[in-house]
PDB file of N, CA and C in Angstrom:
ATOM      1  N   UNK A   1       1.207   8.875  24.720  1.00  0.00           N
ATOM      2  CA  UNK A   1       0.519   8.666  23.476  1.00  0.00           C
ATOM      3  C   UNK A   1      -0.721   7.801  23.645  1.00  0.00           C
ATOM      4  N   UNK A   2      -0.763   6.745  24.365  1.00  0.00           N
ATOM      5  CA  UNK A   2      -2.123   6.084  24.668  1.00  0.00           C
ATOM      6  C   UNK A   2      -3.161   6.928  25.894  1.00  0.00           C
ATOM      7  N   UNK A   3      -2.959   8.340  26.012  1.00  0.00           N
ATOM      8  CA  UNK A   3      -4.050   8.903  27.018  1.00  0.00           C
ATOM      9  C   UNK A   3      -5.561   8.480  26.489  1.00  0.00           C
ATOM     10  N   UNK A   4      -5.659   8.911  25.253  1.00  0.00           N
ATOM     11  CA  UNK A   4      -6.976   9.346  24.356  1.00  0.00           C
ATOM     12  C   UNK A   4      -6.999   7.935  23.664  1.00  0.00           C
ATOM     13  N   UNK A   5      -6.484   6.544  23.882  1.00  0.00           N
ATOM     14  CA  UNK A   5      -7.071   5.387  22.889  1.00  0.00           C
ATOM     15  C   UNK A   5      -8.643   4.859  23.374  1.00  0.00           C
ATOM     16  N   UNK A   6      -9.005   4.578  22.627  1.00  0.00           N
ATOM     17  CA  UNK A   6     -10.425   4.354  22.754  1.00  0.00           C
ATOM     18  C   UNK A   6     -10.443   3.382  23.466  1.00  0.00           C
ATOM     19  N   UNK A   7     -11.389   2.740  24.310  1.00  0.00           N
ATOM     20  CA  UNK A   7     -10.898   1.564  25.318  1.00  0.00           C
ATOM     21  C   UNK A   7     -11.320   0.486  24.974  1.00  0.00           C
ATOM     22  N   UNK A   8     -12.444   0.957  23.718  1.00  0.00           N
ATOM     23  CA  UNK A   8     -13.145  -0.627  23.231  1.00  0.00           C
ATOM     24  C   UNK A   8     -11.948  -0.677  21.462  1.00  0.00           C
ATOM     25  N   UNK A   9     -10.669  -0.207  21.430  1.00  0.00           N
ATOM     26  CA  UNK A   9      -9.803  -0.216  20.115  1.00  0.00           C
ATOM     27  C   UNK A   9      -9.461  -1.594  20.429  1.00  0.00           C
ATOM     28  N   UNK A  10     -10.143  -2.618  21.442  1.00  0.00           N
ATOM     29  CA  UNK A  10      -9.107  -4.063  21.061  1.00  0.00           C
ATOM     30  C   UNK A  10     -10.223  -4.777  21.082  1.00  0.00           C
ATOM     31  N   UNK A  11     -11.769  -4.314  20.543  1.00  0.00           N
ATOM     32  CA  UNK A  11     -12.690  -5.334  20.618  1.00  0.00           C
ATOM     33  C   UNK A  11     -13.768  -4.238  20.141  1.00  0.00           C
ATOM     34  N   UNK A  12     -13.623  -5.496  18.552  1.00  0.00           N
ATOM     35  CA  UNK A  12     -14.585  -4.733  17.629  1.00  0.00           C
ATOM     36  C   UNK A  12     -16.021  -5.215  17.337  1.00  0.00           C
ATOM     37  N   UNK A  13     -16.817  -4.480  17.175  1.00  0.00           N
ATOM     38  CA  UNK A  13     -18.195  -5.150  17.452  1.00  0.00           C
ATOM     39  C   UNK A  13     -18.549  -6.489  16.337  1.00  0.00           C
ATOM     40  N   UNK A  14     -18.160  -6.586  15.129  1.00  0.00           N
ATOM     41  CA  UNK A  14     -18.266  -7.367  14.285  1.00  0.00           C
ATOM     42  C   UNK A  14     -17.894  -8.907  14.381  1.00  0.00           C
ATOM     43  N   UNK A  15     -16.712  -9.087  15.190  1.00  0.00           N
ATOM     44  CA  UNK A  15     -15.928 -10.304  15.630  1.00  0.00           C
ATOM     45  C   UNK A  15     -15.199  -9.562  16.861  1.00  0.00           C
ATOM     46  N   UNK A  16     -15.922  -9.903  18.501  1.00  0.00           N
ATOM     47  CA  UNK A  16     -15.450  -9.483  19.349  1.00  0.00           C
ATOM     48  C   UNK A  16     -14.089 -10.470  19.783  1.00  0.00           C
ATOM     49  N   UNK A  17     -13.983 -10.262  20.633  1.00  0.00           N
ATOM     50  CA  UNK A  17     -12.563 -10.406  21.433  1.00  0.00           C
ATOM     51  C   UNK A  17     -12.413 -12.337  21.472  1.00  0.00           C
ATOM     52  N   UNK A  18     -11.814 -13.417  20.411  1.00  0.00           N
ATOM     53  CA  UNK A  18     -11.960 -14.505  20.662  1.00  0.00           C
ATOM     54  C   UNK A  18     -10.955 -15.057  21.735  1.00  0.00           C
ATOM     55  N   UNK A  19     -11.445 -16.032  22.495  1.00  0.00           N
ATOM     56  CA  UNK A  19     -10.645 -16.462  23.774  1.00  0.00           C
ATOM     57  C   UNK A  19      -9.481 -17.346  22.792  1.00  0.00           C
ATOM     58  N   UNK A  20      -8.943 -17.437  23.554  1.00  0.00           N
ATOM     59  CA  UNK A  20      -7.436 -18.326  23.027  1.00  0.00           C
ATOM     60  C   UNK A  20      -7.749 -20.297  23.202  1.00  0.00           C
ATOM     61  N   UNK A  21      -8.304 -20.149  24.030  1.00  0.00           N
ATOM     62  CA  UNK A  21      -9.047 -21.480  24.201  1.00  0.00           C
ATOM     63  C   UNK A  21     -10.828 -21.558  24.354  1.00  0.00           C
ATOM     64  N   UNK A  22     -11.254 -21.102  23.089  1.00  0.00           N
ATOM     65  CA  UNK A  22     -12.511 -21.471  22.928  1.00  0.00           C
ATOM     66  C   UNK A  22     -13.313 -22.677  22.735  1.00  0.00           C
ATOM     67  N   UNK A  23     -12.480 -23.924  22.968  1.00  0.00           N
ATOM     68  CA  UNK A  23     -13.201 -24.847  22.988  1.00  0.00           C
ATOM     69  C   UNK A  23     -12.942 -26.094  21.387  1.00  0.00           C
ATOM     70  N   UNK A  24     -12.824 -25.154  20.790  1.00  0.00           N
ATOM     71  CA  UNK A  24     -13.039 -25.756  19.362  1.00  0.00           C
ATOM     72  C   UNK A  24     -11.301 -25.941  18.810  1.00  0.00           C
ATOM     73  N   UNK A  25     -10.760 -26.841  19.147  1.00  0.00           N
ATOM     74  CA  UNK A  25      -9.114 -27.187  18.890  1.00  0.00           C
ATOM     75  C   UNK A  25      -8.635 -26.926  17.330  1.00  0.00           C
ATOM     76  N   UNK A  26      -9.787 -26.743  16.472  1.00  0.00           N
ATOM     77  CA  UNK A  26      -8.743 -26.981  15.237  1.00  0.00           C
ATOM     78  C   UNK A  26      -8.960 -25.542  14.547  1.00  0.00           C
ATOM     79  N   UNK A  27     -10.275 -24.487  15.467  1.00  0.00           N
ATOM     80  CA  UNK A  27      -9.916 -23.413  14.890  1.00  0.00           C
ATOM     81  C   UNK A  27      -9.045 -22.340  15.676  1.00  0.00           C
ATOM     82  N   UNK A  28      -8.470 -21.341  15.479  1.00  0.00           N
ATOM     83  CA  UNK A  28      -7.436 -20.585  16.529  1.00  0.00           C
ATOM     84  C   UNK A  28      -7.379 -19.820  16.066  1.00  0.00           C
ATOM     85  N   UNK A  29      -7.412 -18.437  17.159  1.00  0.00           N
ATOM     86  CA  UNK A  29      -7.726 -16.890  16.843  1.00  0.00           C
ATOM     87  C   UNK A  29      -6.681 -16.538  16.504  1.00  0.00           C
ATOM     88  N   UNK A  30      -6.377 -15.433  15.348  1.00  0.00           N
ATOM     89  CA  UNK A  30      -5.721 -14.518  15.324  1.00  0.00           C
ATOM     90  C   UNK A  30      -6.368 -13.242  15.141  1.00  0.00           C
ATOM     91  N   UNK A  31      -5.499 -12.410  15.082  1.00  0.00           N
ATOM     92  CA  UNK A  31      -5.527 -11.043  14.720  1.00  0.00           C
ATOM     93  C   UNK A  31      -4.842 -10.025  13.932  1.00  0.00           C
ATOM     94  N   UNK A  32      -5.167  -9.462  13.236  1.00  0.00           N
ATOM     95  CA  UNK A  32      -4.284  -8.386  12.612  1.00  0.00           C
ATOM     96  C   UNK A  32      -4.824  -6.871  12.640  1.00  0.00           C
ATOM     97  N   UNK A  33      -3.447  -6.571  12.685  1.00  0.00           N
ATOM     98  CA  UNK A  33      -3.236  -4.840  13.428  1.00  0.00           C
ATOM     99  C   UNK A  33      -2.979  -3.979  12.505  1.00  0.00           C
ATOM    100  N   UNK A  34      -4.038  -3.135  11.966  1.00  0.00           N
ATOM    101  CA  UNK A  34      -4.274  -2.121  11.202  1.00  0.00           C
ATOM    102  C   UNK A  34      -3.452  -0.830  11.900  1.00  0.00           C
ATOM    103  N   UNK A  35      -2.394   0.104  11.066  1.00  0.00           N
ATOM    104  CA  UNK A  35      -2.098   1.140  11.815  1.00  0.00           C
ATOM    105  C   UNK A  35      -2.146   2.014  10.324  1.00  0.00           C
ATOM    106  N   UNK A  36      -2.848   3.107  10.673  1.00  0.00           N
ATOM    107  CA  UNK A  36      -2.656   4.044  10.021  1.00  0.00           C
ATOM    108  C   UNK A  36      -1.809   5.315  10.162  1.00  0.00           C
ATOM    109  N   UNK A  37      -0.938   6.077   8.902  1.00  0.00           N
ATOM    110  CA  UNK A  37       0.011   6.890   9.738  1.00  0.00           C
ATOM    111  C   UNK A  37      -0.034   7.903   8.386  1.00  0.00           C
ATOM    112  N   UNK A  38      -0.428   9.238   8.716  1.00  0.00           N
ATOM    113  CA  UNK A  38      -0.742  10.278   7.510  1.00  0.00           C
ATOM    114  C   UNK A  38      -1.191  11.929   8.446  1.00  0.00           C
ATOM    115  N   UNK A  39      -1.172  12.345   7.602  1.00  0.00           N
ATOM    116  CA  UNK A  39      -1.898  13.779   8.046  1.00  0.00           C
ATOM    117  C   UNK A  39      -3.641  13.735   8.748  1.00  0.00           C
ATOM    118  N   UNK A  40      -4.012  14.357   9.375  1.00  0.00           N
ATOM    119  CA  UNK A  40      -5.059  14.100   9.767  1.00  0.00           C
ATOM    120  C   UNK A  40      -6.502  13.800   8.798  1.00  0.00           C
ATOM    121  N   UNK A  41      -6.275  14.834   7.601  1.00  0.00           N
ATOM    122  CA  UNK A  41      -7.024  14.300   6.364  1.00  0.00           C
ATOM    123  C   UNK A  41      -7.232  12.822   5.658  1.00  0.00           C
ATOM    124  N   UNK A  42      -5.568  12.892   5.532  1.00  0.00           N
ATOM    125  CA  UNK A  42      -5.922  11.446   5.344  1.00  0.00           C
ATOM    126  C   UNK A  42      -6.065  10.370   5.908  1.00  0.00           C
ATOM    127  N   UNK A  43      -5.854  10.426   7.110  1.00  0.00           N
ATOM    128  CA  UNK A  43      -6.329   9.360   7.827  1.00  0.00           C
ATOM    129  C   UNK A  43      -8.120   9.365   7.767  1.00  0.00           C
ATOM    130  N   UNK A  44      -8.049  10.341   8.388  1.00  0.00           N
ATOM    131  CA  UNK A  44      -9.888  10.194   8.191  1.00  0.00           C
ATOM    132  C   UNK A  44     -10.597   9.596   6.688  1.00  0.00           C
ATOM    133  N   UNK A  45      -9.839  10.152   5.539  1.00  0.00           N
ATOM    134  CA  UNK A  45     -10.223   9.751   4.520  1.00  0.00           C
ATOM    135  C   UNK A  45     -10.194   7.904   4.399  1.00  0.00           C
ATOM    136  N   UNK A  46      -9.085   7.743   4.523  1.00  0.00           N
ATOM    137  CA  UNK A  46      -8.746   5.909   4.911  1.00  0.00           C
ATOM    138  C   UNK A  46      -9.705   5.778   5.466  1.00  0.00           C
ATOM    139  N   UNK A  47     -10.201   6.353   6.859  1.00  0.00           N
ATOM    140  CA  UNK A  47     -11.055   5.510   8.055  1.00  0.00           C
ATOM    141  C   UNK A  47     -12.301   4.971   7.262  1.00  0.00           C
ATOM    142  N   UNK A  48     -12.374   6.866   6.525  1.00  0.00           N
ATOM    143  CA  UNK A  48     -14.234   6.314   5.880  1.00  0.00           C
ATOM    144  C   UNK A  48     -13.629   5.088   4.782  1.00  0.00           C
ATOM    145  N   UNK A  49     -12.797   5.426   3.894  1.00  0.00           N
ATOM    146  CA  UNK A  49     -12.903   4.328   2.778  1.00  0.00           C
ATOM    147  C   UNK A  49     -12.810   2.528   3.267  1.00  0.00           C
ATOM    148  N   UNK A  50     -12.370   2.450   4.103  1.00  0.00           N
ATOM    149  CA  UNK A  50     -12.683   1.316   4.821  1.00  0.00           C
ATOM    150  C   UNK A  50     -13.558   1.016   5.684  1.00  0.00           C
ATOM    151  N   UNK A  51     -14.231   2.192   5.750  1.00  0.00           N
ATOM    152  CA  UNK A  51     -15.964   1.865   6.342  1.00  0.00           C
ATOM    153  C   UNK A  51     -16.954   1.733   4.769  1.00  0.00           C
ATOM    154  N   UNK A  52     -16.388   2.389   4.131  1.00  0.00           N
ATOM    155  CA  UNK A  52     -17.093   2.249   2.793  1.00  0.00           C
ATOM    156  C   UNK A  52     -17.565   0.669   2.596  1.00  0.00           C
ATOM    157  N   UNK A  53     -15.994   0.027   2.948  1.00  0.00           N
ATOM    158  CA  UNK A  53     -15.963  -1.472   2.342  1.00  0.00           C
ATOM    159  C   UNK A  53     -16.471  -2.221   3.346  1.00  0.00           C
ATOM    160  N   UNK A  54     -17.339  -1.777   4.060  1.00  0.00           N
ATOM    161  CA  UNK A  54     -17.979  -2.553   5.100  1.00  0.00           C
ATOM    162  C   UNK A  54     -17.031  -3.178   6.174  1.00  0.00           C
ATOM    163  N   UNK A  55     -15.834  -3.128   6.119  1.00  0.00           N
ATOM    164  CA  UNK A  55     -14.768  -3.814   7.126  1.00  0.00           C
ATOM    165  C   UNK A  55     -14.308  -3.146   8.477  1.00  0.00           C
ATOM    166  N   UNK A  56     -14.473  -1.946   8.669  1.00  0.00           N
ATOM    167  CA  UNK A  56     -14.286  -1.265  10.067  1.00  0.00           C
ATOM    168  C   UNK A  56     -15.164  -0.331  10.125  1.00  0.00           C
ATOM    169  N   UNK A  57     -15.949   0.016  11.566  1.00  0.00           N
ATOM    170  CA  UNK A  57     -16.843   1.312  11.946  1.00  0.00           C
ATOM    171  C   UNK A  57     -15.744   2.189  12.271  1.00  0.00           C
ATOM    172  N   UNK A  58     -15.623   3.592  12.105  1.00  0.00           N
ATOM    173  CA  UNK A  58     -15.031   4.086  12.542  1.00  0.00           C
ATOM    174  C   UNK A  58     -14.655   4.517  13.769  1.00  0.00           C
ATOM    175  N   UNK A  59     -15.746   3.976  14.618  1.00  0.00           N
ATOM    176  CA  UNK A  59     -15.905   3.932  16.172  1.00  0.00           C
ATOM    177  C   UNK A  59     -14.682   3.328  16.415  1.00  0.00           C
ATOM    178  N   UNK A  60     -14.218   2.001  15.642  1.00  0.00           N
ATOM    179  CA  UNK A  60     -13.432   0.940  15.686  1.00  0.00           C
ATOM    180  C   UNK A  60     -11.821   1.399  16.086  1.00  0.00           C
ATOM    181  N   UNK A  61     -11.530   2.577  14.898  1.00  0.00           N
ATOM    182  CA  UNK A  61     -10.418   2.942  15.445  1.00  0.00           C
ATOM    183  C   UNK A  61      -9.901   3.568  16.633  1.00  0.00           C
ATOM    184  N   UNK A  62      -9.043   3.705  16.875  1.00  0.00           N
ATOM    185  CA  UNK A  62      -8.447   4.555  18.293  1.00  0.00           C
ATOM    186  C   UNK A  62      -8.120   5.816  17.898  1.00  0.00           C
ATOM    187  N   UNK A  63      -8.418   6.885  18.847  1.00  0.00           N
ATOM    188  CA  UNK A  63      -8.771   8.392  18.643  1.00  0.00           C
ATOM    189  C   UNK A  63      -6.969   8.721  17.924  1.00  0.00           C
ATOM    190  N   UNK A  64      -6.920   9.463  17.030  1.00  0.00           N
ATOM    191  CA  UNK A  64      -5.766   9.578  16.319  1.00  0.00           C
ATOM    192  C   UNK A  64      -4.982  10.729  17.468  1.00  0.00           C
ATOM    193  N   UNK A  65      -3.544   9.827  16.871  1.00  0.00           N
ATOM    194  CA  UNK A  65      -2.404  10.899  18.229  1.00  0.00           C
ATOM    195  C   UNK A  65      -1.565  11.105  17.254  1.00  0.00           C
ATOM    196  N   UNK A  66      -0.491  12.086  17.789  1.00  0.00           N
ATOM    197  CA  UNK A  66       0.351  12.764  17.407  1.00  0.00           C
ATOM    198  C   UNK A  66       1.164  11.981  17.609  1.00  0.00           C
ATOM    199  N   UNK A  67       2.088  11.691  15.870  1.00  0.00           N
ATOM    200  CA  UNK A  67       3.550  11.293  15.630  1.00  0.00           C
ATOM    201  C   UNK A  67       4.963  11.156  16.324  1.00  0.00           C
ATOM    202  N   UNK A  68       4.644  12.645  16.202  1.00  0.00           N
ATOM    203  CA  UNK A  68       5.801  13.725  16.649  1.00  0.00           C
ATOM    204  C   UNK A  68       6.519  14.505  15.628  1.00  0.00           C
ATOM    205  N   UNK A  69       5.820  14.255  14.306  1.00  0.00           N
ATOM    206  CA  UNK A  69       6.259  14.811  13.382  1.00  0.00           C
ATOM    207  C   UNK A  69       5.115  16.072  12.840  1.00  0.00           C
ATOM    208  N   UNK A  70       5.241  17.113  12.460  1.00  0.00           N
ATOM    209  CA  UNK A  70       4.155  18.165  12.643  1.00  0.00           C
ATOM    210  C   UNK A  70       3.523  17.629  11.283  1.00  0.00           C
ATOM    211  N   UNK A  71       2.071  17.643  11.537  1.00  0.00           N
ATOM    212  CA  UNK A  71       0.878  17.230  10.627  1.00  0.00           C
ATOM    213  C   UNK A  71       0.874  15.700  10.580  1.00  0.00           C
ATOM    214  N   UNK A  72       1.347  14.893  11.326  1.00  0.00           N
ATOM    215  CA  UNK A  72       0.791  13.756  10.943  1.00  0.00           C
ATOM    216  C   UNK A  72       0.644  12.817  12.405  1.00  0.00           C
ATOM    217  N   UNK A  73      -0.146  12.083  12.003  1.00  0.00           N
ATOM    218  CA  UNK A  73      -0.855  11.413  13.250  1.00  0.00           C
ATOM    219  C   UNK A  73      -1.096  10.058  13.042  1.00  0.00           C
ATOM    220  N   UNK A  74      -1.183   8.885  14.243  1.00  0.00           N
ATOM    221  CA  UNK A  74      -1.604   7.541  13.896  1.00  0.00           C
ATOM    222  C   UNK A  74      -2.595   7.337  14.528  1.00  0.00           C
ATOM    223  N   UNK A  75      -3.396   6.291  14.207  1.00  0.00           N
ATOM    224  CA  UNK A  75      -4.134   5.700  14.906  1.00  0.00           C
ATOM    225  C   UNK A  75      -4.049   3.961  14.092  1.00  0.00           C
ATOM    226  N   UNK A  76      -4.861   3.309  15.148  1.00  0.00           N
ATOM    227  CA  UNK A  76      -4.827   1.942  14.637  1.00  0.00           C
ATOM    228  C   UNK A  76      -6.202   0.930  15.267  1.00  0.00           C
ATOM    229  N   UNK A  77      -6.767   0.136  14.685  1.00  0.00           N
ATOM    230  CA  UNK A  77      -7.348  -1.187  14.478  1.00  0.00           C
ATOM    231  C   UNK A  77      -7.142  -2.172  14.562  1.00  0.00           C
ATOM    232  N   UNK A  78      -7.763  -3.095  15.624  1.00  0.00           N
ATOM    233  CA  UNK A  78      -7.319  -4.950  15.873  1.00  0.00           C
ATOM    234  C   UNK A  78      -8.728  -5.300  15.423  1.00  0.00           C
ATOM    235  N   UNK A  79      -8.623  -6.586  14.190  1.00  0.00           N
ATOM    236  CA  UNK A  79      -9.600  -7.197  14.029  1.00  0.00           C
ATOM    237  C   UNK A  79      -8.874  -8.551  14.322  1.00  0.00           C
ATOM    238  N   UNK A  80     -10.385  -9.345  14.677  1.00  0.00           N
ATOM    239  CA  UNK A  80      -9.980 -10.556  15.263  1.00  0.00           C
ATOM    240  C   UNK A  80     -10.764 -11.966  14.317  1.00  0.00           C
ATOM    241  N   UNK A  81      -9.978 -12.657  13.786  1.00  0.00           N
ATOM    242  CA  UNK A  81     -10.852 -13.926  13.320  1.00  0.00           C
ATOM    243  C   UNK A  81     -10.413 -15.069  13.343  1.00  0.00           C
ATOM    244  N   UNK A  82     -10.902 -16.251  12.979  1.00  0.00           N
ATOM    245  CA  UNK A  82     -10.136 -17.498  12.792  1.00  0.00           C
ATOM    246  C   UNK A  82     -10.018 -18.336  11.749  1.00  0.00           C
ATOM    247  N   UNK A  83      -9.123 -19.155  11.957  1.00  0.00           N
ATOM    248  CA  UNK A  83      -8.491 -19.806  10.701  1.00  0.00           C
ATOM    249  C   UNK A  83      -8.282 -21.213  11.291  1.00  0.00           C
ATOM    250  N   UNK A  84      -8.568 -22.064  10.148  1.00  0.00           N
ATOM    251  CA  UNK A  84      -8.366 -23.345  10.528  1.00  0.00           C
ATOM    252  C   UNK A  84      -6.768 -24.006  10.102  1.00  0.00           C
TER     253      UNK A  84
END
């Protein structure tokens, strides 16, 4: 299932990849993991409507794979930011 993931799906151009020890002690990276799971329509439809909202390129996601269930497919998104 990961043949076809995109290789840049864990580092998105907006807030790239933050180190775990960047220097700055009181802020600290996390991340959260977008997975989408629908028919191929709608996933694409999701992808754009959340490119709509300015929050993911669709480049961003990872090339959609097969379930294993006929007509539906996942793909998924790591955005990365910090919090104090």
């Amino acid at each position: 299932m990961t043949n076809n993931i995109n290789p840049n799906s864990d580092h998105n151009l907006n807030n790239p990849n933050c180190p775990e020890n960047s220097g700055d002690e009181c802020r600290k990276c996390k991340k959260a993991k977008h997975v989408l799971v629908g028919t191929p329509e709608q996933v694409r439809k999701t992808i754009n409507a959340v490119y709509a909202l300015k929050y993911a390129h669709p480049d961003e996601w990872s090339t959609p794979e097969p379930t294993g269930k006929p007509g539906q497919v996942m793909t998924f998104f790591i955005r990365y930011f910090y919090v104090d």
